[in-house]
Protein backbone atom coordinates (compact mmCIF):
# COMPACT_ATOMS: atom_id res chain seq x y z
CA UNK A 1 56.11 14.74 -127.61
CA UNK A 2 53.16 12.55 -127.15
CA UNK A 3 50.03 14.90 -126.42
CA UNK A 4 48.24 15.24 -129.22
CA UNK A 5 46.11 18.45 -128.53
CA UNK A 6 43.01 18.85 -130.36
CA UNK A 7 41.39 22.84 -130.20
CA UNK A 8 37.72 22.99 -130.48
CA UNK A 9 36.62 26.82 -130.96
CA UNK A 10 33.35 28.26 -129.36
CA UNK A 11 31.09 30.77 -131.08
CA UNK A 12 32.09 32.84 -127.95
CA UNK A 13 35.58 32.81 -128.73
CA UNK A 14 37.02 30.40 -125.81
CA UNK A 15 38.85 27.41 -127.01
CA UNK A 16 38.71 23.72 -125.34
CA UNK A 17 42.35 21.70 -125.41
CA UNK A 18 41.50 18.18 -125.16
CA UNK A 19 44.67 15.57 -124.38
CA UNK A 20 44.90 12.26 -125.73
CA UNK A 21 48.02 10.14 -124.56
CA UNK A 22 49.92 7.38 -126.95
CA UNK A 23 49.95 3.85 -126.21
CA UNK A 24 53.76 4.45 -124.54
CA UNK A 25 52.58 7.01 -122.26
CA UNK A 26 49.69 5.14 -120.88
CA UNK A 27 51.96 3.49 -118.71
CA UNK A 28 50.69 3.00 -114.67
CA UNK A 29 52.26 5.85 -112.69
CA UNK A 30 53.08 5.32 -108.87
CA UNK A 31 50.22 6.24 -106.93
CA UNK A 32 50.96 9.31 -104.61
CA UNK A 33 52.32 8.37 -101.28
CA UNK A 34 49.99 8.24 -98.48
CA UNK A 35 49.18 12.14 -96.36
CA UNK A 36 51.46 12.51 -93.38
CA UNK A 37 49.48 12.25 -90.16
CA UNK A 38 49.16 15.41 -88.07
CA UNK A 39 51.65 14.79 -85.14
CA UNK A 40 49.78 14.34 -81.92
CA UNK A 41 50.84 16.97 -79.28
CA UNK A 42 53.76 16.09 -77.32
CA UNK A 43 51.35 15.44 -73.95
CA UNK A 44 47.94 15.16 -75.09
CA UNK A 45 46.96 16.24 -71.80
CA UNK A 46 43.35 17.04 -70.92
CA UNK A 47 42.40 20.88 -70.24
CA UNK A 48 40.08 22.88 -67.76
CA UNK A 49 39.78 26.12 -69.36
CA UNK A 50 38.90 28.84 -66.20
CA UNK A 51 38.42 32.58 -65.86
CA UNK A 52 37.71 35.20 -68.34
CA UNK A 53 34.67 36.03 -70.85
CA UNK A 54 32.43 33.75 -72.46
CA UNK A 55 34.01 33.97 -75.47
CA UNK A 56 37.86 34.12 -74.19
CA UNK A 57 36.52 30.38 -73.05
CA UNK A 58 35.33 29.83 -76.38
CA UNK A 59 38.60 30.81 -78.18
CA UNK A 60 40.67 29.19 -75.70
CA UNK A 61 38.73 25.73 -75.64
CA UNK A 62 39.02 25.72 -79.61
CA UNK A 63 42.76 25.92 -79.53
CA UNK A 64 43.09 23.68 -77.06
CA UNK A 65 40.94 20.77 -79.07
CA UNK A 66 42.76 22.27 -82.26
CA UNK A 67 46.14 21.23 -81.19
CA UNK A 68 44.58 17.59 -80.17
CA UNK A 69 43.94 18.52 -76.17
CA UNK A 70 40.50 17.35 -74.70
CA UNK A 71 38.69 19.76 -72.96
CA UNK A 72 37.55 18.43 -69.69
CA UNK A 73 36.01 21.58 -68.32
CA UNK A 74 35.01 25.03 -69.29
CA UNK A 75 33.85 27.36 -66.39
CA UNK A 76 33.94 31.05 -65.40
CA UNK A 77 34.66 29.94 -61.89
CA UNK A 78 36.74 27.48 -59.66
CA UNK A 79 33.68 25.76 -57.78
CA UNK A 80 32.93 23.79 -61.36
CA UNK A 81 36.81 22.39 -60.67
CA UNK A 82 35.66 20.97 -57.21
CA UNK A 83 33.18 18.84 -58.97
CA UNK A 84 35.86 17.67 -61.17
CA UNK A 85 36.95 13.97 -59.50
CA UNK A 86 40.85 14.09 -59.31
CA UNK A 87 42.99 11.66 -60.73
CA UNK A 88 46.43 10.49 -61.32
CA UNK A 89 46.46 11.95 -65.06
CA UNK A 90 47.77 15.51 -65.31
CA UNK A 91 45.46 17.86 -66.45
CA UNK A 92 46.50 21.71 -67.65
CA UNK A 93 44.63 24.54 -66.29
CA UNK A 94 44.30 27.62 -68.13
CA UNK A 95 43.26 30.50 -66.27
CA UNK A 96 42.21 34.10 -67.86
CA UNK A 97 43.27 36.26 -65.03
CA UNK A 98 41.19 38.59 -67.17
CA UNK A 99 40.66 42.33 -65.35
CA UNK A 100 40.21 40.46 -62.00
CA UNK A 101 42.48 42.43 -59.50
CA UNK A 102 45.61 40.37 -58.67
CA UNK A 103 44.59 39.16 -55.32
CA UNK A 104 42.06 37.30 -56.17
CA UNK A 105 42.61 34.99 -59.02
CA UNK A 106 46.13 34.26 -57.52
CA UNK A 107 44.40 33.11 -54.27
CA UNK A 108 42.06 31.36 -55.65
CA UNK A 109 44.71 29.93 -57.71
CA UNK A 110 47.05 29.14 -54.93
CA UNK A 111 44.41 27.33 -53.11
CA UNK A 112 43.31 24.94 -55.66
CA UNK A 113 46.74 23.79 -57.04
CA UNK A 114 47.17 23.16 -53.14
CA UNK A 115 43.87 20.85 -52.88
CA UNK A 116 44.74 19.09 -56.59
CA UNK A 117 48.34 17.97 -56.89
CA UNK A 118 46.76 16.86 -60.87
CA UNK A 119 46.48 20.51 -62.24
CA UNK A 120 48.75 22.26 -63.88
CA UNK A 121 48.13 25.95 -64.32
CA UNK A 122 49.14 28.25 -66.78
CA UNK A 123 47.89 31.42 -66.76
CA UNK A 124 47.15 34.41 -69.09
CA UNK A 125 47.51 37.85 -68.03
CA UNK A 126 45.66 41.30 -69.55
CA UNK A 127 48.76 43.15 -69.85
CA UNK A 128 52.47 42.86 -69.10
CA UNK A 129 53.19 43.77 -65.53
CA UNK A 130 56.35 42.53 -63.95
CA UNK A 131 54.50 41.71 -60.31
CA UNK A 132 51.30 39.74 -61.59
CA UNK A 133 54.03 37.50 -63.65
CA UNK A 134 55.75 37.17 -60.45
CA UNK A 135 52.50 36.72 -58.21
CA UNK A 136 51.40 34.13 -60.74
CA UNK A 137 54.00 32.20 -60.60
CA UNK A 138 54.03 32.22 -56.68
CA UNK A 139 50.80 30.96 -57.00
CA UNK A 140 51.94 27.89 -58.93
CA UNK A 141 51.78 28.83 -62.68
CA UNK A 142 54.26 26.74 -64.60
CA UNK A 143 53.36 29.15 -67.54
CA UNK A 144 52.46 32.38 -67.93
CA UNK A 145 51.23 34.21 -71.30
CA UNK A 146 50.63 37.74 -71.66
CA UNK A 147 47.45 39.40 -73.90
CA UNK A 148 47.81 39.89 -76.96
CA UNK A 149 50.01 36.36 -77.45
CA UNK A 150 50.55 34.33 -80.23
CA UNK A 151 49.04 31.26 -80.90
CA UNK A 152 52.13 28.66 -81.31
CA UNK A 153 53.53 30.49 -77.92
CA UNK A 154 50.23 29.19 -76.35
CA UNK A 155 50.58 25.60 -77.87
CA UNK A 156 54.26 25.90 -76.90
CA UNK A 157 52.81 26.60 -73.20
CA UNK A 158 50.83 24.19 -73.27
CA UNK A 159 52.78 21.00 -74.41
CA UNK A 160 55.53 22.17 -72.04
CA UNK A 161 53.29 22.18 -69.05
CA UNK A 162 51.46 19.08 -69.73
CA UNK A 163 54.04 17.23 -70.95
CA UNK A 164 55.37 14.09 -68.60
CA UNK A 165 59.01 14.79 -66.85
CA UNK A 166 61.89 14.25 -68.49
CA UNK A 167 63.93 10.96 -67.28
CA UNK A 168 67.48 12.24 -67.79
């Protein structure tokens, strides 16, 4: 129609197209419409990542910022939590219950959502087992994930527990 293509051959036997456009084509095209902006999470909630292996922390604390969450803490232990000030924002705990045995990290659990009515605490088991699912949510999980999980069923986790109450 209005291309006028021009080959140009190469000793090595590739050829160049080169486009030239008529006057009628060179007509201003809409520029493209501006990128969508990545939604923001629907609580935005800050994070204290607890529990597990160095690099379960790692992993977990990269998701979290991923999906738009800021990482307030990152600690093997709960004493780093007591430092933490508490406040009137909700925060979301994730705790690696990891290999610990189930009396432990659900009484350790139990006790600090008692002392901090700001955390909200979802944890993440090593393997499916009907009674730590229940223990952990006697302890005061509002979510609880079991290894191996995928990624948008922690993000769902997530936004559901730190998201603010519904008015209805």
């Amino acid at each position: 129609m209005g291309i006028n293509r021009l080959p140009r051959r190469f000793d090595q036997g590739g050829t160049a197209i080169h486009e030239f456009l008529n006057a009628s084509e060179k007509v201003a095209t809409a520029p493209p419409p501006p990128p969508t902006p990545t939604p923001v999470p629907p609580s935005g909630a800050p994070a204290i990542v607890l529990g597990g292996s160095e690099d379960t922390r790692l992993l977990l604390r990269g998701l979290l910022r991923l999906h738009r969450h800021r990482v307030l803490l990152e600690a093997p232990t709960r004493e780093a939590v007591d430092r933490l000030p508490p406040s009137a924002e909700v925060k979301i705990l994730v705790l690696d219950a990891g290999t610990d045995k189930a009396d432990v990290w659900a009484n350790e659990l139990s006790s600090l959502l008692r002392v901090r009515s700001d955390l909200r605490a979802l944890v993440i088991l090593p393997s499916s087992d009907p009674g730590l699912e229940t223990r952990a949510r006697q302890a005061g999980a509002r979510a609880v994930l079991v290894r191996p999980f995928a990624i948008r069923d922690f993000v769902e986790a997530v936004d559901s527990i730190g998201a603010p109450p519904s008015s209805t």
